[in-house]
N, C-alpha and C. Protein backbone atom coordinates (compact mmCIF):
# COMPACT_ATOMS: atom_id res chain seq x y z
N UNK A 1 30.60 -2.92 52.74
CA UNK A 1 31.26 -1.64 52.87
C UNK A 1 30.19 -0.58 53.12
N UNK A 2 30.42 0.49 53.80
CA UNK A 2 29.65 1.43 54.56
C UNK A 2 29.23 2.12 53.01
N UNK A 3 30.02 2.41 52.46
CA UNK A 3 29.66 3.23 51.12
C UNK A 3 28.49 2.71 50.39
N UNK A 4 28.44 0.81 50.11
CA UNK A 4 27.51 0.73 49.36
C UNK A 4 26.44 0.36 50.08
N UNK A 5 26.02 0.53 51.80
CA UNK A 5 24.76 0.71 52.36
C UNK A 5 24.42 2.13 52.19
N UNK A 6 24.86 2.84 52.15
CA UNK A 6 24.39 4.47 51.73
C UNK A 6 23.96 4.47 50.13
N UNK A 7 25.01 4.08 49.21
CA UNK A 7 24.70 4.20 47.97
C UNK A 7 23.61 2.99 47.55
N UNK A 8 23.01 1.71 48.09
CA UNK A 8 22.80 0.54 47.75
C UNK A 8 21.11 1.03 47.14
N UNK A 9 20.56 1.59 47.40
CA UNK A 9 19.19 1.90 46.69
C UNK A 9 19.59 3.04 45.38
N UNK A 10 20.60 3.74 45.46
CA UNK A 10 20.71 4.62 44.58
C UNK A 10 21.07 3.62 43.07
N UNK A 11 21.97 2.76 43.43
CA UNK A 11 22.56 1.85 42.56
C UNK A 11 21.68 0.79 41.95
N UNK A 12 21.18 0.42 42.86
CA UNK A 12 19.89 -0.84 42.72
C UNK A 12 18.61 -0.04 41.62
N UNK A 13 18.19 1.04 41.06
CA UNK A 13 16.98 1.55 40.48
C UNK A 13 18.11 1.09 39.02
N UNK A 14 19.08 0.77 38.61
CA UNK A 14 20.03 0.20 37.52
C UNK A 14 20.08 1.47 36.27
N UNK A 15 19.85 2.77 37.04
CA UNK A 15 19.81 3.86 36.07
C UNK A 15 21.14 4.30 36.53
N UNK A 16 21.76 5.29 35.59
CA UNK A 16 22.63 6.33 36.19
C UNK A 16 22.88 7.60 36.41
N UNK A 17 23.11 8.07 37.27
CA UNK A 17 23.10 9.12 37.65
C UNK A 17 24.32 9.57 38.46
N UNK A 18 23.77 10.39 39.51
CA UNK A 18 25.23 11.51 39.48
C UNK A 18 24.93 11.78 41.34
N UNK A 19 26.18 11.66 42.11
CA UNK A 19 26.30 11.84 43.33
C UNK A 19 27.15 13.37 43.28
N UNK A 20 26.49 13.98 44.12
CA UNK A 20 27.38 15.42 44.40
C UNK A 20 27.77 15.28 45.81
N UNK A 21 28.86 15.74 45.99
CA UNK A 21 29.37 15.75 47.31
C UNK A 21 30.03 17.72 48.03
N UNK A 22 29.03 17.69 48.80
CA UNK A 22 29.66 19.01 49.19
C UNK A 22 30.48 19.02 49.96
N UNK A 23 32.04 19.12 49.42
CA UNK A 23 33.28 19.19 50.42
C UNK A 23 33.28 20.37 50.97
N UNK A 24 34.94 20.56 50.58
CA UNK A 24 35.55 21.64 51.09
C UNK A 24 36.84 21.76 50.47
N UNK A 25 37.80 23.11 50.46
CA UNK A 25 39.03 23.02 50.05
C UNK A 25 39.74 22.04 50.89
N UNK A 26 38.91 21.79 52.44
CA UNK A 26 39.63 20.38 52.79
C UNK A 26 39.86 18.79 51.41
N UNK A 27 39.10 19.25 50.91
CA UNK A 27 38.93 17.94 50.07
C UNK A 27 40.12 18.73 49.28
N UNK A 28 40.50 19.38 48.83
CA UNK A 28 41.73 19.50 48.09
C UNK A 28 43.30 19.96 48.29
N UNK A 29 43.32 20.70 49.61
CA UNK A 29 44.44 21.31 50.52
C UNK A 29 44.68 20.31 51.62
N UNK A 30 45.74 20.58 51.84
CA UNK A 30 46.14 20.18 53.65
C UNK A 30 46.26 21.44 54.51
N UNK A 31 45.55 20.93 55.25
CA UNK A 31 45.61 21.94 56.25
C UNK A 31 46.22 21.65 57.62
N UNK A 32 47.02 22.34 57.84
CA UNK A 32 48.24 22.08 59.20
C UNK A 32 47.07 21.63 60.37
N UNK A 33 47.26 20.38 61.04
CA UNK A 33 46.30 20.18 61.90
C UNK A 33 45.58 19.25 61.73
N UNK A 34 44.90 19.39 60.29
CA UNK A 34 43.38 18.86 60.09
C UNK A 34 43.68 17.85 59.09
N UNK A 35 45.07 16.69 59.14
CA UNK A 35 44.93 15.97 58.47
C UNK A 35 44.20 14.75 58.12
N UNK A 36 43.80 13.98 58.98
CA UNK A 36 42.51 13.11 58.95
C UNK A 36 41.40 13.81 57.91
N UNK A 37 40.90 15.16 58.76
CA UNK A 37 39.84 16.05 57.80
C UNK A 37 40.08 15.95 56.81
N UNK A 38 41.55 16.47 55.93
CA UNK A 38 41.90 16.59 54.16
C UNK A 38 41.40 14.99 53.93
N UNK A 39 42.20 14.09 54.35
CA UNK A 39 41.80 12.79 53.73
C UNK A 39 41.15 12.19 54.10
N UNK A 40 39.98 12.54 54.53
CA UNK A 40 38.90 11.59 54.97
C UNK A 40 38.28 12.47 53.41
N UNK A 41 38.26 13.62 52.99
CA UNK A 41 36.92 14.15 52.09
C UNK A 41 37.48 13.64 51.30
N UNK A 42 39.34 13.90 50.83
CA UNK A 42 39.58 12.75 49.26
C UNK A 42 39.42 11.62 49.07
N UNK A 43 39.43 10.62 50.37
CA UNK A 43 39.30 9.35 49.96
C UNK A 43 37.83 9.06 50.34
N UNK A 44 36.58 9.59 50.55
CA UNK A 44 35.44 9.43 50.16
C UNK A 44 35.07 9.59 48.44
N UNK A 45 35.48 10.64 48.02
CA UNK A 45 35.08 11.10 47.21
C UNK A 45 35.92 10.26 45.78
N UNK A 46 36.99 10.19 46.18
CA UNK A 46 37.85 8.76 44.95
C UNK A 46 37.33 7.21 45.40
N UNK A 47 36.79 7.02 46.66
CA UNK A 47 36.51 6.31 46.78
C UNK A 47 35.01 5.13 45.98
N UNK A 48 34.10 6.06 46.24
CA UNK A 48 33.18 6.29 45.57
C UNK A 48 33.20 6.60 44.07
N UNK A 49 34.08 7.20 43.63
CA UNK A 49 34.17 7.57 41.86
C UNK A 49 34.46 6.19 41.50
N UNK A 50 35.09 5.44 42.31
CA UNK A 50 36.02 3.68 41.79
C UNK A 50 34.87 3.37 42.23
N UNK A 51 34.25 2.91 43.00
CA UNK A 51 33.34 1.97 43.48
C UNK A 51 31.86 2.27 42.54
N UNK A 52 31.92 3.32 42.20
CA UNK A 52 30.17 3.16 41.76
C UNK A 52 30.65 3.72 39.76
N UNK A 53 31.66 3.61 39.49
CA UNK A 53 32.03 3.96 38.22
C UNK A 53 31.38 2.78 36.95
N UNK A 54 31.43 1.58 37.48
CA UNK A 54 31.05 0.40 36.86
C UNK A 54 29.32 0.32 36.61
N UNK A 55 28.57 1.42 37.67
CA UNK A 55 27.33 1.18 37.47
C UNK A 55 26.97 2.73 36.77
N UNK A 56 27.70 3.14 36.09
CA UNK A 56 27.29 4.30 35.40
C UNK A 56 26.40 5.84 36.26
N UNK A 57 26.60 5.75 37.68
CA UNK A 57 26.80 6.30 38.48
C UNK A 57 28.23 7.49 38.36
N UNK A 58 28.27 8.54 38.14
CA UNK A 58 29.41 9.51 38.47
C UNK A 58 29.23 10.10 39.83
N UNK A 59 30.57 10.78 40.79
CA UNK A 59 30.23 11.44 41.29
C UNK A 59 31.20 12.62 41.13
N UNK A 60 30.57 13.74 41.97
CA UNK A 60 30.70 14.96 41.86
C UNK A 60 31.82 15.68 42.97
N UNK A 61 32.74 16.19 42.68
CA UNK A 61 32.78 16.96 44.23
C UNK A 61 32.79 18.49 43.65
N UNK A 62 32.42 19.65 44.68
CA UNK A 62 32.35 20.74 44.43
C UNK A 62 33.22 21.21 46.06
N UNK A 63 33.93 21.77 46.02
CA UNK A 63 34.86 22.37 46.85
C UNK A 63 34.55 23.82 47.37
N UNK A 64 33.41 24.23 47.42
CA UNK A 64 33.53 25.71 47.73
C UNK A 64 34.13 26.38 48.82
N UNK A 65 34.84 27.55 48.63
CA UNK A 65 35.09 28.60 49.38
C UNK A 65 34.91 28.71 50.86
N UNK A 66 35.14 29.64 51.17
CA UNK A 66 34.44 29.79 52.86
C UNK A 66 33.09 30.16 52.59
N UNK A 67 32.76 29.57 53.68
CA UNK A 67 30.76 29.74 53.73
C UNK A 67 30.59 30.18 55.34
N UNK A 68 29.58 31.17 55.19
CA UNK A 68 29.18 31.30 56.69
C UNK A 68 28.54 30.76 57.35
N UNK A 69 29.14 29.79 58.19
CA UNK A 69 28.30 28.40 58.64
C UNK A 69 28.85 28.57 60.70
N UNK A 70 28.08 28.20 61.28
CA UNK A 70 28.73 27.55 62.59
C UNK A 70 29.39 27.27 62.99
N UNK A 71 29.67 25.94 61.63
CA UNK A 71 30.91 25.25 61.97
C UNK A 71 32.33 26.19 61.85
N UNK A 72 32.20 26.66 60.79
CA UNK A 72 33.44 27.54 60.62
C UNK A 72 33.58 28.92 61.36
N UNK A 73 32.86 28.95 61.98
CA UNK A 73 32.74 30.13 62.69
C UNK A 73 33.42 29.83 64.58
N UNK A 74 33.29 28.12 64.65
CA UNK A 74 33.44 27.67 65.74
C UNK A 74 34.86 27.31 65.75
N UNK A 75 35.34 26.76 64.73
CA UNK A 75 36.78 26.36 64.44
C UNK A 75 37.82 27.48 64.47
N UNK A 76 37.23 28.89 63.68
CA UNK A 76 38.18 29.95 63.70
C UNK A 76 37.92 30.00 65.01
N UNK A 77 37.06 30.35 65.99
CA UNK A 77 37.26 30.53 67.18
C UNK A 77 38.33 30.14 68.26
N UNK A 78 38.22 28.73 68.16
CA UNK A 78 39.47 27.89 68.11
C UNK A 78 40.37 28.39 68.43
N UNK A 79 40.88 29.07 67.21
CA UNK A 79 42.35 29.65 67.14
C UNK A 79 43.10 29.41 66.11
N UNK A 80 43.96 30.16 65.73
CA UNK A 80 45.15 29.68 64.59
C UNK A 80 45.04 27.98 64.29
N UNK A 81 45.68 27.62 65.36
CA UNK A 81 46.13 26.12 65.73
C UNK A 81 45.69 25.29 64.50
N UNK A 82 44.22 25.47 64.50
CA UNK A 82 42.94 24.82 64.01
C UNK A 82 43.54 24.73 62.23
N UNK A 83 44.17 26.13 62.35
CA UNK A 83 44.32 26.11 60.63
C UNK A 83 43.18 26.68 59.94
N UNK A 84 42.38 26.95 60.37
CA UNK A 84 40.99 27.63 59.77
C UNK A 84 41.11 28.95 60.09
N UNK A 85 40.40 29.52 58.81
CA UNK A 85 40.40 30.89 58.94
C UNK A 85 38.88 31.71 59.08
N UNK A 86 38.54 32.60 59.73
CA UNK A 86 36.67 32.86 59.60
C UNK A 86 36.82 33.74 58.39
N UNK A 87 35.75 32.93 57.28
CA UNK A 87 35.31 33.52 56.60
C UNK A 87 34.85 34.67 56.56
N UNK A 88 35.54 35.80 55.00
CA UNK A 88 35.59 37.20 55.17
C UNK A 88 34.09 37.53 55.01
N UNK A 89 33.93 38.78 55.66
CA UNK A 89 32.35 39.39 55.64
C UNK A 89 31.50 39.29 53.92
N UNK A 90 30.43 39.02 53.72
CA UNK A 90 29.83 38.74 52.69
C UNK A 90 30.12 37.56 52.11
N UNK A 91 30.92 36.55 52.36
CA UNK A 91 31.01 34.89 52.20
C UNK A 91 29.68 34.49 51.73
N UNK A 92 29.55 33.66 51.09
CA UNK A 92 28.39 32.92 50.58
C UNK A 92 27.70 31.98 51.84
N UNK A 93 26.13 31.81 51.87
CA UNK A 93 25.53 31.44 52.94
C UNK A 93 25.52 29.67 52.31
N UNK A 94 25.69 28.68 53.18
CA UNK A 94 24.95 27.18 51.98
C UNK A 94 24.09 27.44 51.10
N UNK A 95 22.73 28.10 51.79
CA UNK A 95 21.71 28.00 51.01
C UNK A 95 21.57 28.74 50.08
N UNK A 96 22.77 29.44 49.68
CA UNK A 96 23.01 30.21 48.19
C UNK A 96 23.90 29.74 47.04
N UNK A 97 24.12 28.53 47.40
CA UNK A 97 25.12 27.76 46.99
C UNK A 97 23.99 26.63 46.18
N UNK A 98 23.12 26.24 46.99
CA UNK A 98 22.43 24.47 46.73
C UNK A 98 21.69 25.41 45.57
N UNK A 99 21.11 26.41 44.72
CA UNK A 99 20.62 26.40 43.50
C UNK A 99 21.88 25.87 42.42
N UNK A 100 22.56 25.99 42.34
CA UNK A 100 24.06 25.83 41.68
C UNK A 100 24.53 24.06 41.73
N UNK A 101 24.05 23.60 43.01
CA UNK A 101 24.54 22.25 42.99
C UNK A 101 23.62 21.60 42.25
N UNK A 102 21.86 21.60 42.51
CA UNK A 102 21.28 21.29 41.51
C UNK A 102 21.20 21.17 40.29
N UNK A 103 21.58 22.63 39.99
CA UNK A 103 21.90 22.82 38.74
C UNK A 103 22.92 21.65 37.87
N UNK A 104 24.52 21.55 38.84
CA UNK A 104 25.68 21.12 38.14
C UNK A 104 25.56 19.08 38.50
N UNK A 105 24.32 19.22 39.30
CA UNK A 105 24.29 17.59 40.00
C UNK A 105 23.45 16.83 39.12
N UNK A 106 22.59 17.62 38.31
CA UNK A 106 21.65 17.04 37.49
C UNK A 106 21.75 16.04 36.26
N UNK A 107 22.10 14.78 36.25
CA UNK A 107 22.72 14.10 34.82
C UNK A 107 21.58 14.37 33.95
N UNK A 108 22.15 14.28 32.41
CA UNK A 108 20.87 13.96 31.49
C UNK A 108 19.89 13.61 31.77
N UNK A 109 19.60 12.13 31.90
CA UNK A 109 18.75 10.92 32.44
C UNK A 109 19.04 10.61 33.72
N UNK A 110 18.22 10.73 34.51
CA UNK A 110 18.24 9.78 35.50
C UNK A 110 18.37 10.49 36.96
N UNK A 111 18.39 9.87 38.17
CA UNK A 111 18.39 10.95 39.47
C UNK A 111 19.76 11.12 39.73
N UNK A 112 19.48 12.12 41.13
CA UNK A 112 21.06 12.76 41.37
C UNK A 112 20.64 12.73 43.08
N UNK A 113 21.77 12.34 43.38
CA UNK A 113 22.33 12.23 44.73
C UNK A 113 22.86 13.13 45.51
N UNK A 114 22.40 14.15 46.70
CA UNK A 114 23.12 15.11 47.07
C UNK A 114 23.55 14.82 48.44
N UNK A 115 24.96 15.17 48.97
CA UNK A 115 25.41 14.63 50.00
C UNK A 115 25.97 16.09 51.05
């Protein structure tokens, strides 16, 4: 399975630790349009919680907000259709976000996985 060639060295050091996954409210909404998108981020992310739960591995999802990114800047462009909306002026940038994921990705013991 594609999951445990990505995860297969994380799992193999036989410590546990903690995978963070940076979604999106896609990972928790449907969005008219973008259904593949909604369930491709939930069933990664449950996917992975079942599959690596047995090796004391957790993972994480964090869902943030609109971010001012490209991508979302390219999709509102789009149009309605898309279901995306451009994030309102002063939106959070990624890279104001990843002190926070560190922060919440960090287990007790052991490394952390950021995706």
């Amino acid at each position: 399975m594609k999951s445990r060639t990505r995860t297969g060295k994380f799992v193999d050091t036989g410590v546990a630790g903690r995978i963070v996954i940076v979604s999106s409210m896609g990972g928790l909404l449907t969005v008219s349009g973008l259904g593949a998108y909604c369930a491709g981020k939930h069933a990664l992310a449950a996917t992975l919680r079942d599959e690596l739960a047995p090796t004391g591995i957790t993972v994480q999802t964090i869902n943030p907000g609109p971010y001012e990114t490209g991508f979302n800047d390219r999709m509102a462009d789009a149009g309605p259709a898309t279901g995306v909306m451009r994030p309102p002026p002063g939106s959070y940038r990624p890279e104001e976000r990843a002190g926070s994921v560190r922060t919440e990705g960090r287990p007790p013991n052991g490394p952390a996985m950021c995706t």
